[in-house]
N, C-alpha and C. Protein backbone atom coordinates (compact mmCIF):
# COMPACT_ATOMS: atom_id res chain seq x y z
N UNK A 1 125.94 89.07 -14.06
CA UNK A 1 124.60 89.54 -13.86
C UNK A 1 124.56 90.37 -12.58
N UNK A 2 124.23 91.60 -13.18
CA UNK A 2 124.24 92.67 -11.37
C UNK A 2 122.71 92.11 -10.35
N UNK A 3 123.42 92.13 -9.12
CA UNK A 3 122.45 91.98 -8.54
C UNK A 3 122.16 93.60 -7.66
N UNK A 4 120.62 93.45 -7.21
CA UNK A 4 120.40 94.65 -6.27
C UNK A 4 120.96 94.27 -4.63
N UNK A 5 121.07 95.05 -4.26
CA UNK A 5 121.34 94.67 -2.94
C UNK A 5 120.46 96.52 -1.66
N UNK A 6 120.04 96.00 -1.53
CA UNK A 6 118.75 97.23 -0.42
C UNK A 6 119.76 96.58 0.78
N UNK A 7 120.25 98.13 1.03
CA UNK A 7 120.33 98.19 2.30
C UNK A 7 119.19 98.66 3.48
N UNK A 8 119.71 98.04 4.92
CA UNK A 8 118.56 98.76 5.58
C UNK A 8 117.93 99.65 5.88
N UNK A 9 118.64 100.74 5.90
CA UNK A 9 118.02 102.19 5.10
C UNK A 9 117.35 102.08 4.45
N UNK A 10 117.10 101.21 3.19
CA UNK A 10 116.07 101.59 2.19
C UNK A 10 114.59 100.77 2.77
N UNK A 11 114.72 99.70 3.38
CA UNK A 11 113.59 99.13 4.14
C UNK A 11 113.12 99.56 5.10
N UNK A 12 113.93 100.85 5.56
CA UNK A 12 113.18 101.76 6.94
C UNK A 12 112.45 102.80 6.11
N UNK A 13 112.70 103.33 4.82
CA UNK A 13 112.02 103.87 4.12
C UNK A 13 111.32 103.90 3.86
N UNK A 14 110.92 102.31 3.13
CA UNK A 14 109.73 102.11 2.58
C UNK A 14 108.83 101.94 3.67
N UNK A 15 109.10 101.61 4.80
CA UNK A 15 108.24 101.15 5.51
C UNK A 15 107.57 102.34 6.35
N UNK A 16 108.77 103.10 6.15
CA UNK A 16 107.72 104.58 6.83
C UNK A 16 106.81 105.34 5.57
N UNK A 17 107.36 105.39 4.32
CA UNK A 17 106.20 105.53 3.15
C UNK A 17 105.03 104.51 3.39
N UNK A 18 105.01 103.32 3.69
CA UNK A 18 104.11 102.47 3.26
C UNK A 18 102.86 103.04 4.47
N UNK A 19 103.63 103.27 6.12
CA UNK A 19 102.83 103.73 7.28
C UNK A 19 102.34 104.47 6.88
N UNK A 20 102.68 105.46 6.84
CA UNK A 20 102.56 107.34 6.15
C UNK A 20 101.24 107.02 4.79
N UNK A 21 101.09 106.34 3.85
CA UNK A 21 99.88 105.81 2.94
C UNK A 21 98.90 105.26 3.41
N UNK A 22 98.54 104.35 4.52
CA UNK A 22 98.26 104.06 4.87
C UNK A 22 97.32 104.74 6.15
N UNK A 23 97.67 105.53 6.94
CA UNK A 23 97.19 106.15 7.50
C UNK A 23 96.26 107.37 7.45
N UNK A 24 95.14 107.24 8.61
CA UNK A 24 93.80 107.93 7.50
C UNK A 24 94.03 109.41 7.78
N UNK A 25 93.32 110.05 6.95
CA UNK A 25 93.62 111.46 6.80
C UNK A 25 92.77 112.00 7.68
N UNK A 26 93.26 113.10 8.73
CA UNK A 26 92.44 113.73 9.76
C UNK A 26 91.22 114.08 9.40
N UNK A 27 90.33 114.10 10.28
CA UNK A 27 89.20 114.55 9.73
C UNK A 27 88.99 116.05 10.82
N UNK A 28 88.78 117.50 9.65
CA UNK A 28 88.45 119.01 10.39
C UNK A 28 87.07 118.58 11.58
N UNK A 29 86.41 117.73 11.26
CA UNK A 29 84.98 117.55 12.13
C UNK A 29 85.40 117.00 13.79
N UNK A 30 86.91 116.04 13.42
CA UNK A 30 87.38 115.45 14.80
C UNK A 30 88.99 115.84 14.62
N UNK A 31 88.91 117.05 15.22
CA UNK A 31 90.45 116.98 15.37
C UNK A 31 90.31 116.45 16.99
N UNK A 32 92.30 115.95 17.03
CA UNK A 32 92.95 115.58 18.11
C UNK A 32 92.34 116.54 19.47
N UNK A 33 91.92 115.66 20.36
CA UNK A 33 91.60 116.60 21.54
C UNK A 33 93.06 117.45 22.16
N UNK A 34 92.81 118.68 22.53
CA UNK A 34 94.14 119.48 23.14
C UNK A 34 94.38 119.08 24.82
N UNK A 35 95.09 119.28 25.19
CA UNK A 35 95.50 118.53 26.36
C UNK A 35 95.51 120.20 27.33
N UNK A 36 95.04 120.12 28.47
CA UNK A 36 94.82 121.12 29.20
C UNK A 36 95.86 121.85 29.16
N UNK A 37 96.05 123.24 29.69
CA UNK A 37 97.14 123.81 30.19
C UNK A 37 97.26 123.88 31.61
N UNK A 38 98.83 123.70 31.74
CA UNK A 38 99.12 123.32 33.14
C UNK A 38 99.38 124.61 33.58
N UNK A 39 98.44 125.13 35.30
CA UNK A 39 98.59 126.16 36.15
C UNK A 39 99.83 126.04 36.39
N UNK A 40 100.65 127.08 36.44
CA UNK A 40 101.73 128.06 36.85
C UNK A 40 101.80 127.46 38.37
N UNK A 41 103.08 127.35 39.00
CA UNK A 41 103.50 127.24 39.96
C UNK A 41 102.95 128.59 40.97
N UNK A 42 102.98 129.91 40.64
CA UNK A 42 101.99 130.75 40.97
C UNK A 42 100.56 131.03 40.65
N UNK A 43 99.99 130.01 40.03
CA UNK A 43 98.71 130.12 40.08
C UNK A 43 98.15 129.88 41.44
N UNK A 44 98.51 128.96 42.19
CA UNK A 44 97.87 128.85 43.16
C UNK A 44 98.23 129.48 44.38
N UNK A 45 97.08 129.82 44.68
CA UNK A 45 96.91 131.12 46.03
C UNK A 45 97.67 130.14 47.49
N UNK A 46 97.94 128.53 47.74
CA UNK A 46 98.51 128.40 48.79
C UNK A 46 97.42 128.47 50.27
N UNK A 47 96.23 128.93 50.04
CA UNK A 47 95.15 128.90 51.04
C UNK A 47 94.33 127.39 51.53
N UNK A 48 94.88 126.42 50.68
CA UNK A 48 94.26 125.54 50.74
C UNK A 48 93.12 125.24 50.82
N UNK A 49 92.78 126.18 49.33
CA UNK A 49 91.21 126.13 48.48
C UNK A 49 91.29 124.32 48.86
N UNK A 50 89.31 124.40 48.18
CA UNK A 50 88.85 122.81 47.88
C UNK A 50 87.87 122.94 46.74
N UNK A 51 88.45 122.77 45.77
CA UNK A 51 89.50 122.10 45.00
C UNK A 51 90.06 122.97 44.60
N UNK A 52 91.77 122.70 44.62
CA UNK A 52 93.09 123.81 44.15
C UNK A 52 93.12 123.50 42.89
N UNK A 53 93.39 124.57 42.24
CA UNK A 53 93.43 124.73 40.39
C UNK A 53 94.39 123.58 40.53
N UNK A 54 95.14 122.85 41.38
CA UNK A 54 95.65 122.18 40.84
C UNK A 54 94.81 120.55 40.74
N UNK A 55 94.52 120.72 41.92
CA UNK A 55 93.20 119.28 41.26
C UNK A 55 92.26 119.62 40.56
N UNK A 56 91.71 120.63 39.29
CA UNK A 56 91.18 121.26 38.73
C UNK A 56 91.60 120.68 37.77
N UNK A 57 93.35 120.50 37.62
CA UNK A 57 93.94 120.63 36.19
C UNK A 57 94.34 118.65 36.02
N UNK A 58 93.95 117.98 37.91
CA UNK A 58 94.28 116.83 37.82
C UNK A 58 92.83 116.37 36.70
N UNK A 59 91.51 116.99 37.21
CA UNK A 59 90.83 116.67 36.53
C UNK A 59 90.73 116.33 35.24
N UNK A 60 90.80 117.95 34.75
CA UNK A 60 90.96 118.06 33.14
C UNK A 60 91.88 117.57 32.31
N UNK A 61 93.13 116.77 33.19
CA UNK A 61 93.98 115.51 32.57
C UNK A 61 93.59 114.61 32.15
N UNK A 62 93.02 114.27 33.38
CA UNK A 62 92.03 112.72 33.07
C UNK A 62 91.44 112.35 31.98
N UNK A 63 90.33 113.83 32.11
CA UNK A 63 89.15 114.01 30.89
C UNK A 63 90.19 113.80 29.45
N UNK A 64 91.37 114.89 29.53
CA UNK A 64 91.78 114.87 28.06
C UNK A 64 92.16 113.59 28.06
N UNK A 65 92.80 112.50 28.78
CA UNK A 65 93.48 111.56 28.17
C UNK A 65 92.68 110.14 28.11
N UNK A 66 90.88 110.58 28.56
CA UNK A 66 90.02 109.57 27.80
C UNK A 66 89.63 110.13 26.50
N UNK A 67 89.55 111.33 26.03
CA UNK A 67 89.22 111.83 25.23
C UNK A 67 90.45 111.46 24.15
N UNK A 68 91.21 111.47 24.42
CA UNK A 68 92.67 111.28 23.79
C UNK A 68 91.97 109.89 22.71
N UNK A 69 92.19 109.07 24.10
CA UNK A 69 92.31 107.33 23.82
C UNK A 69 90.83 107.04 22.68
N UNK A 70 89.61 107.97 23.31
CA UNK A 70 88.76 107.61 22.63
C UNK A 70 89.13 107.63 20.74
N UNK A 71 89.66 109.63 20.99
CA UNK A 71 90.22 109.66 19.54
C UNK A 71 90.96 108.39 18.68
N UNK A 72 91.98 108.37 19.34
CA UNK A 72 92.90 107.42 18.72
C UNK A 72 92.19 106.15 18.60
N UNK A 73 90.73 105.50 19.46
CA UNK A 73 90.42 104.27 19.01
C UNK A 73 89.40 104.32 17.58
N UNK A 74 88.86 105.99 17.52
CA UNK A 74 87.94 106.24 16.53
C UNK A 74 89.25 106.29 15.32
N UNK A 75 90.17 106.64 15.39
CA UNK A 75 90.91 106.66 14.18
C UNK A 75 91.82 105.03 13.96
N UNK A 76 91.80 104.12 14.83
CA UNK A 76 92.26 103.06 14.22
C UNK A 76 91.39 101.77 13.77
N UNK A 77 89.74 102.16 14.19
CA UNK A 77 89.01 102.34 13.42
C UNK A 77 88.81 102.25 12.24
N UNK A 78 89.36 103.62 11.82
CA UNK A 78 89.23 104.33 10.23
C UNK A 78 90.10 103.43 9.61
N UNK A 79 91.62 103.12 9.85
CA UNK A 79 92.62 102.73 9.58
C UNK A 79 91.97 101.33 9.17
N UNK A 80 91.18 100.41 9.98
CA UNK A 80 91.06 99.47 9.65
C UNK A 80 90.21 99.67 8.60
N UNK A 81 89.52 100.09 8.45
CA UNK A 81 88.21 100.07 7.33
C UNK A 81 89.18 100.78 6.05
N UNK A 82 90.08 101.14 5.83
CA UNK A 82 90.42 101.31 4.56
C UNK A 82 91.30 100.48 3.93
């Protein structure tokens, strides 16, 4: 009588199909927030502005990576409800 035998390969498979089904489909209304662009090593003039584009860009880090977290808690969220 043959038996099957699954190697672990085939259980890393399924299990990334099963993630991949499972996971909710983006929504166009909330895409992923974009993460700032980082000033150029010559962006800054060196005058010792207040505030230097570069604490400008510390800012707009911040912001993106609550905005980030918020995303990702609104989408696991979703995940749960389906």
């Amino acid at each position: 009588m043959p038996t099957s035998r699954r190697g672990r390969g085939d259980a890393l498979r399924c299990a990334v199909h099963v993630s991949r089904a499972d996971a909710p489909v983006p929504s166009p209304s909330d895409p992923r927030p974009e993460p700032p662009e980082q000033p150029l090593p010559s962006d800054c003039c060196e005058s010792g502005c207040d505030p230097c584009i570069f604490d400008l860009h510390a800012e707009a880090l911040a912001e993106y990576r609550a905005a980030l977290a918020a995303w990702r808690a609104r989408r696991s969220v979703l995940r749960l409800r389906v």
